[in-house]
PDB file of N, CA and C in Angstrom:
ATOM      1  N   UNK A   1     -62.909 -47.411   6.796  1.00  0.00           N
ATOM      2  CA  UNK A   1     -61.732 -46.707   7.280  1.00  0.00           C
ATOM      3  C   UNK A   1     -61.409 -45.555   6.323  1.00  0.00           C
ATOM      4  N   UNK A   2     -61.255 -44.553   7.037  1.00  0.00           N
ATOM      5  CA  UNK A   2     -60.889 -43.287   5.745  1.00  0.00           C
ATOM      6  C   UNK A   2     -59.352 -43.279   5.178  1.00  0.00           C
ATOM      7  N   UNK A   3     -59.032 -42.934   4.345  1.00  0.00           N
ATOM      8  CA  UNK A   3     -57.537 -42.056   3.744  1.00  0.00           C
ATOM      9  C   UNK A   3     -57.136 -41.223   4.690  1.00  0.00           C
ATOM     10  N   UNK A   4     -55.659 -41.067   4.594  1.00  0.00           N
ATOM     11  CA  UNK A   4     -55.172 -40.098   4.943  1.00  0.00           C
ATOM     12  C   UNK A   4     -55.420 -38.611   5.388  1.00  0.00           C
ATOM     13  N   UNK A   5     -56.016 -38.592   3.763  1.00  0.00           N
ATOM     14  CA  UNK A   5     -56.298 -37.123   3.248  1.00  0.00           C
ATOM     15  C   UNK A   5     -57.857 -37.045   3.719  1.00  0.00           C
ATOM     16  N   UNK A   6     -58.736 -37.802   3.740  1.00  0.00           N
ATOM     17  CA  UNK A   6     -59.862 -38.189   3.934  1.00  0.00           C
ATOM     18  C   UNK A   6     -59.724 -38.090   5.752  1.00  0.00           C
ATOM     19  N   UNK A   7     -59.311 -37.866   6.556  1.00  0.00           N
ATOM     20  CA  UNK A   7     -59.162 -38.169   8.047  1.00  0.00           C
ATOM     21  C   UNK A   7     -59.113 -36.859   7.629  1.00  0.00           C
ATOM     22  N   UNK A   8     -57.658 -36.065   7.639  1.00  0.00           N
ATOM     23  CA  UNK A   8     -57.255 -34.607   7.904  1.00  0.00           C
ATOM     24  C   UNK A   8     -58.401 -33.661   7.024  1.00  0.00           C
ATOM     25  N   UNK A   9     -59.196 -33.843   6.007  1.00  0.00           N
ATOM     26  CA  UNK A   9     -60.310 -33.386   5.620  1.00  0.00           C
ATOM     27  C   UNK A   9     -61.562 -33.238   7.233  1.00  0.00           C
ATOM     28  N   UNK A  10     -61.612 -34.235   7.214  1.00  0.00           N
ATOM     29  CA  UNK A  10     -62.397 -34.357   8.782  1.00  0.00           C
ATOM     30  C   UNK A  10     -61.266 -33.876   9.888  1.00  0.00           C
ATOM     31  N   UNK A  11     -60.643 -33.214   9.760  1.00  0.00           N
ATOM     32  CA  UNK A  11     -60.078 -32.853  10.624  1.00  0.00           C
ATOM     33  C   UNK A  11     -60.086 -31.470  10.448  1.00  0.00           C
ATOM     34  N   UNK A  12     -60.235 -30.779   9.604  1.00  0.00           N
ATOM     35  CA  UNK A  12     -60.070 -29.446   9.011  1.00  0.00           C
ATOM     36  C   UNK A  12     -61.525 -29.434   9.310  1.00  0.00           C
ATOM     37  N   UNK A  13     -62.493 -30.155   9.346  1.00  0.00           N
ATOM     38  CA  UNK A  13     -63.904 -29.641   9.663  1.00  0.00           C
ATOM     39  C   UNK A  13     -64.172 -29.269  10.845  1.00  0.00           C
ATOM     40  N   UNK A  14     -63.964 -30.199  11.759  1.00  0.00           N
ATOM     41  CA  UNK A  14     -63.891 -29.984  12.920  1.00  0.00           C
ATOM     42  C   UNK A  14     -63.322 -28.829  13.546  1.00  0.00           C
ATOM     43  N   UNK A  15     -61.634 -28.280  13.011  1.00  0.00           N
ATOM     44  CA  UNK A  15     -61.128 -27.312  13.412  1.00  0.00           C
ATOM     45  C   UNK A  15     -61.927 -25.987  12.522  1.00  0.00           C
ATOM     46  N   UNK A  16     -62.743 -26.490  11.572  1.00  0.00           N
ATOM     47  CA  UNK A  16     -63.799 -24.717  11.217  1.00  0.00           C
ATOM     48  C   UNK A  16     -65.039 -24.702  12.313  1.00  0.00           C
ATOM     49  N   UNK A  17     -65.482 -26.072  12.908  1.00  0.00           N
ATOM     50  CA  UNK A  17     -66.138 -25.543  13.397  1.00  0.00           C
ATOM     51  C   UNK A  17     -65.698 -25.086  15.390  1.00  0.00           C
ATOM     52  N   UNK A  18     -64.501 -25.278  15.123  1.00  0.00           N
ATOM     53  CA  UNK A  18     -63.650 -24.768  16.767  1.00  0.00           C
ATOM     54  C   UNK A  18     -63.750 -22.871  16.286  1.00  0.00           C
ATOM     55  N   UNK A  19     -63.550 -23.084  15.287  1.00  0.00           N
ATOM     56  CA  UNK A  19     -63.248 -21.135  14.651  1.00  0.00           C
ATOM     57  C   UNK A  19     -64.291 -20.903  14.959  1.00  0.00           C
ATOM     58  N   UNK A  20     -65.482 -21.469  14.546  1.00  0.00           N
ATOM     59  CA  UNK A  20     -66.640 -20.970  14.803  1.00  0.00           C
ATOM     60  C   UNK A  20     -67.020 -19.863  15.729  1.00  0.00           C
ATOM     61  N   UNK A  21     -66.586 -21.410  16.904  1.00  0.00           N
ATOM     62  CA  UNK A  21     -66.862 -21.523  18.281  1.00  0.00           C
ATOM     63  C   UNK A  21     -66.274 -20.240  18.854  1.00  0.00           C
ATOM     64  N   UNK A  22     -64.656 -20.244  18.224  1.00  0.00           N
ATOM     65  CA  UNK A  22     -63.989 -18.900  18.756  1.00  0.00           C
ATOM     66  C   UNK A  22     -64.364 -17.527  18.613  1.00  0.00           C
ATOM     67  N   UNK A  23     -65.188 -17.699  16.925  1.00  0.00           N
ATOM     68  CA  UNK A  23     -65.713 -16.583  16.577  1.00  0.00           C
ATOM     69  C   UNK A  23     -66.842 -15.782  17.921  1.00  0.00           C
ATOM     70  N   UNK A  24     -67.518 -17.143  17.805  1.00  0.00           N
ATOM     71  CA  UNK A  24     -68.919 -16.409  18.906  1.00  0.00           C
ATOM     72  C   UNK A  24     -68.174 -16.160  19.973  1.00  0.00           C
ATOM     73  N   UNK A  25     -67.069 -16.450  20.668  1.00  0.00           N
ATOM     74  CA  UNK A  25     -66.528 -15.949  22.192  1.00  0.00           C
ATOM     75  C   UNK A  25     -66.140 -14.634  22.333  1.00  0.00           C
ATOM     76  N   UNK A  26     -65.527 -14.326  20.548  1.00  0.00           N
ATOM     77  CA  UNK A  26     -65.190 -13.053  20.613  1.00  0.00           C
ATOM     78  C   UNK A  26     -66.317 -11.989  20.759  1.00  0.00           C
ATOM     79  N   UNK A  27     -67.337 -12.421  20.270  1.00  0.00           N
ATOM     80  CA  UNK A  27     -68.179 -11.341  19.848  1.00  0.00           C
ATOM     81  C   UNK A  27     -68.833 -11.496  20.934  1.00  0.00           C
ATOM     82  N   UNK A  28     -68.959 -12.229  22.232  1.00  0.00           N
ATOM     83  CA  UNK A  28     -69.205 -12.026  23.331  1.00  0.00           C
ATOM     84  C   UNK A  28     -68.267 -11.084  24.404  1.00  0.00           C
ATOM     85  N   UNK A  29     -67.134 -11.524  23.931  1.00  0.00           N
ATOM     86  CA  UNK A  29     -65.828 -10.875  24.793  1.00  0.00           C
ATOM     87  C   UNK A  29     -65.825  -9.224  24.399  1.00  0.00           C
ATOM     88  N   UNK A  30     -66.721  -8.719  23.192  1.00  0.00           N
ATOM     89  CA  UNK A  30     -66.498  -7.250  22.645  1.00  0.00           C
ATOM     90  C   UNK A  30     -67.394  -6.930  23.496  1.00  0.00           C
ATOM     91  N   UNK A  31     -68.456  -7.148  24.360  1.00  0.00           N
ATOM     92  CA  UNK A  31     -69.646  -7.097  25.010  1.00  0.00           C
ATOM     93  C   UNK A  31     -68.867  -5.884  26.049  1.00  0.00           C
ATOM     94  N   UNK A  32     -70.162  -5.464  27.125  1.00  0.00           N
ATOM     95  CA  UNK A  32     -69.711  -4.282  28.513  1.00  0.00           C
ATOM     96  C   UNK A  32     -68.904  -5.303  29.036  1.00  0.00           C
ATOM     97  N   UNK A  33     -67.710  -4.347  28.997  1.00  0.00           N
ATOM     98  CA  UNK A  33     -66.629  -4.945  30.448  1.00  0.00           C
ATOM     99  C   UNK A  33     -67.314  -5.543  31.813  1.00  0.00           C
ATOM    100  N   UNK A  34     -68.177  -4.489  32.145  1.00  0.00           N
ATOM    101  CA  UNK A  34     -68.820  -4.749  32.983  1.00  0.00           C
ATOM    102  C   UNK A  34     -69.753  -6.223  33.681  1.00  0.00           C
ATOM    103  N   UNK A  35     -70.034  -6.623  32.260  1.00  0.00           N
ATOM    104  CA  UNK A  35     -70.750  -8.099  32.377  1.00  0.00           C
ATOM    105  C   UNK A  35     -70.358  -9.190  32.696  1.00  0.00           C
ATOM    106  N   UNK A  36     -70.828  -9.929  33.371  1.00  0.00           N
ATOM    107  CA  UNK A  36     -70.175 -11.577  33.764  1.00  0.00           C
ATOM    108  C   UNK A  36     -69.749 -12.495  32.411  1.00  0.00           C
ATOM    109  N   UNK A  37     -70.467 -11.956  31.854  1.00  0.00           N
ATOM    110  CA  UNK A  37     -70.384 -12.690  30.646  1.00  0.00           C
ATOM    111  C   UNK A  37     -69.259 -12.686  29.527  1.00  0.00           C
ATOM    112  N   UNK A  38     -68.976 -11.236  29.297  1.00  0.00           N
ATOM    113  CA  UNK A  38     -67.841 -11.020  28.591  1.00  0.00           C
ATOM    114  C   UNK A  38     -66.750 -10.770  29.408  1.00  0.00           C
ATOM    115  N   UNK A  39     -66.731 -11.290  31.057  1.00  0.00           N
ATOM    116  CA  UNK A  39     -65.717 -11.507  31.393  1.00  0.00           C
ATOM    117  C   UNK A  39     -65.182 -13.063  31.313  1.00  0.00           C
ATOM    118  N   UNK A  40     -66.185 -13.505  31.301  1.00  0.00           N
ATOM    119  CA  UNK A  40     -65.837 -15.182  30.902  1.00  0.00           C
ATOM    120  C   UNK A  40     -65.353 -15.553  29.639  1.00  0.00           C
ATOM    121  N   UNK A  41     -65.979 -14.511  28.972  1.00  0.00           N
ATOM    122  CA  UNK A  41     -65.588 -15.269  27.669  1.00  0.00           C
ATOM    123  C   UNK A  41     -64.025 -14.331  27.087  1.00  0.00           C
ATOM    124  N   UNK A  42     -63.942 -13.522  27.536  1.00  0.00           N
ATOM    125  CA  UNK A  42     -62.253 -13.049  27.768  1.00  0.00           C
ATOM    126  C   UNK A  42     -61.725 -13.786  28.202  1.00  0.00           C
ATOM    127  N   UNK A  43     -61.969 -14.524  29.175  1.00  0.00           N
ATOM    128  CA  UNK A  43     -60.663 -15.518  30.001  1.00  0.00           C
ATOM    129  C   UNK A  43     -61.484 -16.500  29.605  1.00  0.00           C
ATOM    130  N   UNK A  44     -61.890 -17.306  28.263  1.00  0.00           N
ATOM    131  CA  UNK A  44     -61.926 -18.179  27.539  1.00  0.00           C
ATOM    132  C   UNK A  44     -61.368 -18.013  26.363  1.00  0.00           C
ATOM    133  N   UNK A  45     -61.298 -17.003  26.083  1.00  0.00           N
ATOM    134  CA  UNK A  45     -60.601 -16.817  24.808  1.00  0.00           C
ATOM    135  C   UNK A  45     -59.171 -17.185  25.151  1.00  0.00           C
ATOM    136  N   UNK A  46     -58.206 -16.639  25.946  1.00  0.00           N
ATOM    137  CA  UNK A  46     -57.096 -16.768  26.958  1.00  0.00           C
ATOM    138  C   UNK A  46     -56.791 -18.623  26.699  1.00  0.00           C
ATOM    139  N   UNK A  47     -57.164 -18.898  26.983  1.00  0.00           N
ATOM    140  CA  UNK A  47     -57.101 -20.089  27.012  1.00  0.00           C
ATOM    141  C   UNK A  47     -57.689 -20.894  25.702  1.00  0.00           C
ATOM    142  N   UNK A  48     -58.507 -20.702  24.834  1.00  0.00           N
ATOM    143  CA  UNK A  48     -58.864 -21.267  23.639  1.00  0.00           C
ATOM    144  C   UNK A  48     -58.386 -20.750  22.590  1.00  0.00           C
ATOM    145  N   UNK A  49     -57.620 -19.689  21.967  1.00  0.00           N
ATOM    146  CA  UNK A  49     -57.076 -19.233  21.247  1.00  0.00           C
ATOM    147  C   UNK A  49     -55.294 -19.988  21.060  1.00  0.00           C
ATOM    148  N   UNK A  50     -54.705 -20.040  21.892  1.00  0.00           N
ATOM    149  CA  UNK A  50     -53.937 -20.494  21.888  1.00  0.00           C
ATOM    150  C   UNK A  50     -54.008 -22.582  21.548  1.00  0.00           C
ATOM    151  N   UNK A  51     -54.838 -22.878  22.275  1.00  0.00           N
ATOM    152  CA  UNK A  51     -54.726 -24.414  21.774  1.00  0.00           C
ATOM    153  C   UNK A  51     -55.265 -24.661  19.998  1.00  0.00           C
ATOM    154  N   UNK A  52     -56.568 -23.550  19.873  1.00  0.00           N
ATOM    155  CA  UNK A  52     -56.716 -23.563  18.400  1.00  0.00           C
ATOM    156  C   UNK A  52     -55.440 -23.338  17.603  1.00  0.00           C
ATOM    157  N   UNK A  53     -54.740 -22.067  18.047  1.00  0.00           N
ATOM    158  CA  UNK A  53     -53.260 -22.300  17.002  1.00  0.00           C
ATOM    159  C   UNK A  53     -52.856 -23.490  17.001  1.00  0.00           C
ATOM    160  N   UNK A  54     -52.436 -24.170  17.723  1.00  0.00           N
ATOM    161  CA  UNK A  54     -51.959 -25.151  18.150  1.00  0.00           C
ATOM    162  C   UNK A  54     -52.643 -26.357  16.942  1.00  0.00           C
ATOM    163  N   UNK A  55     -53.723 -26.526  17.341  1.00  0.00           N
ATOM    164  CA  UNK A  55     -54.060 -27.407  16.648  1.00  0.00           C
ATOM    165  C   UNK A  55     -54.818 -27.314  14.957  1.00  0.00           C
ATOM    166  N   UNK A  56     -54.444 -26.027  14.455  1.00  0.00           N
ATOM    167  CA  UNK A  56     -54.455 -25.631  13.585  1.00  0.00           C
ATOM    168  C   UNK A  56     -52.990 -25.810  12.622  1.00  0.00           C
ATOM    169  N   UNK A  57     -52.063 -25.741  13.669  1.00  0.00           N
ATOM    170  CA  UNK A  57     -50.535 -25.696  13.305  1.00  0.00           C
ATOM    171  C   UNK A  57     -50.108 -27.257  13.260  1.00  0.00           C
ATOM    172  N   UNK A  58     -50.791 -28.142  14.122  1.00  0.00           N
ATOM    173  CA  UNK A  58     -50.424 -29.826  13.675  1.00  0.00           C
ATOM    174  C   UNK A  58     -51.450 -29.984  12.651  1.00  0.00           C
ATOM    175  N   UNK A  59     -52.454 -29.842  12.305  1.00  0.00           N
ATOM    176  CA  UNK A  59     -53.134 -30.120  11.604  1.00  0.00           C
ATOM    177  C   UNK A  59     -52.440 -29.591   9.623  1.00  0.00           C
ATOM    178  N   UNK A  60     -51.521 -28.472   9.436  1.00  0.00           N
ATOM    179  CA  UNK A  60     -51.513 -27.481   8.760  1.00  0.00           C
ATOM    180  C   UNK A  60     -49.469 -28.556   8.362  1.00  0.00           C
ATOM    181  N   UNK A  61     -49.282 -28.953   9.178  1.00  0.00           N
ATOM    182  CA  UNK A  61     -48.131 -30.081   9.809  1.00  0.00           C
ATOM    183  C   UNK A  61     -48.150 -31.493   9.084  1.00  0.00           C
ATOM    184  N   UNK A  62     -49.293 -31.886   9.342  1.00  0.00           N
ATOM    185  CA  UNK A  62     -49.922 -33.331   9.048  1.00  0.00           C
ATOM    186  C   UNK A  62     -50.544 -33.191   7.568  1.00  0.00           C
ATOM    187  N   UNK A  63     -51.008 -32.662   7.001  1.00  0.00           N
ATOM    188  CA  UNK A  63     -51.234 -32.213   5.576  1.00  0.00           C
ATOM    189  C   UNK A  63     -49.667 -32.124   4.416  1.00  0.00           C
ATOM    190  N   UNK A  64     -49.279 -31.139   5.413  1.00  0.00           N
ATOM    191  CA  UNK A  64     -47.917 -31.286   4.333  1.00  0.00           C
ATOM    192  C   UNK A  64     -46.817 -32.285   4.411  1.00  0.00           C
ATOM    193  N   UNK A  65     -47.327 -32.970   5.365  1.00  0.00           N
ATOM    194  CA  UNK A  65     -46.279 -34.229   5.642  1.00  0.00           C
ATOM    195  C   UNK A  65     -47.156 -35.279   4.616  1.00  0.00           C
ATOM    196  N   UNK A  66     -48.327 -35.374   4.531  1.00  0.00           N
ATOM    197  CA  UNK A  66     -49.239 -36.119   3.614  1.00  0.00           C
ATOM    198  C   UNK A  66     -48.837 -35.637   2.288  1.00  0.00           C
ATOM    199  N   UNK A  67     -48.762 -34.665   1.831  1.00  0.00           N
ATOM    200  CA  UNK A  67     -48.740 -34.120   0.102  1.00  0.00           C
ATOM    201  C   UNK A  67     -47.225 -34.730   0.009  1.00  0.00           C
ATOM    202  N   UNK A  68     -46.473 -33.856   0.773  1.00  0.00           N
ATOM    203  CA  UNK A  68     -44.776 -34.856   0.620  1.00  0.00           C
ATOM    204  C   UNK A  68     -44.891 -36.643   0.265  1.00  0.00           C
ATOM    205  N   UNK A  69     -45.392 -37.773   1.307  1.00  0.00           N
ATOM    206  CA  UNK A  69     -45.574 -38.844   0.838  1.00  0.00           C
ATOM    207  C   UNK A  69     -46.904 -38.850  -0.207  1.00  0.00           C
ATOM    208  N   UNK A  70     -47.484 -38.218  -0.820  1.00  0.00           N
ATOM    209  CA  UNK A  70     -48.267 -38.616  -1.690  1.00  0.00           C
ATOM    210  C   UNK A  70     -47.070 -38.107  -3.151  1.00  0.00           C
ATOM    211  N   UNK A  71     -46.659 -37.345  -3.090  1.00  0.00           N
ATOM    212  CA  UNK A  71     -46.033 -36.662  -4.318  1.00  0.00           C
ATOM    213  C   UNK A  71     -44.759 -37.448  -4.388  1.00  0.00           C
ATOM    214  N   UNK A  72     -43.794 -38.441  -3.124  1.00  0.00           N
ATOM    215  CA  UNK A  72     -43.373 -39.344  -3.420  1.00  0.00           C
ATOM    216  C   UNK A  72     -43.220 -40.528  -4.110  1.00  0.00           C
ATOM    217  N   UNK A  73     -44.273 -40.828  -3.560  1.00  0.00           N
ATOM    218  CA  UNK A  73     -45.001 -42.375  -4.622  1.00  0.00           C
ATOM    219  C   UNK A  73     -46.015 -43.165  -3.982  1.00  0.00           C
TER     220      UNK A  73
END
């Protein structure tokens, strides 16, 4: 069973490799307007950009709620 800190570590991995993921959509989405492709991945970004905040922001949440009870006792 992991720690706390040891979970949200694996949790911060996971969310670098969602950035990743976002990274390559963008650099598809800079592509010809014209293409099927970087129209998909525009209206994926639309929709994946926002839940990454999201879960960048509980994650960023859950860390400092962890350092608070660790620096407690």
């Amino acid at each position: 069973m992991l720690t706390p800190m040891q979970q949200l570590a694996y949790e911060a991995l996971e969310l670098q490799g969602l950035c990743d993921g976002a990274e390559a959509l963008f650099g598809l989405a800079c592509g010809d307007r014209r293409d099927p492709d970087t129209k998909k991945a525009r209206n994926a970004l639309h929709v994946y950009l926002p839940l990454l905040a999201e879960r960048a922001g509980a994650l960023n949440t859950a860390l400092e709620a962890e350092e608070r009870r660790q620096q407690a006792g």
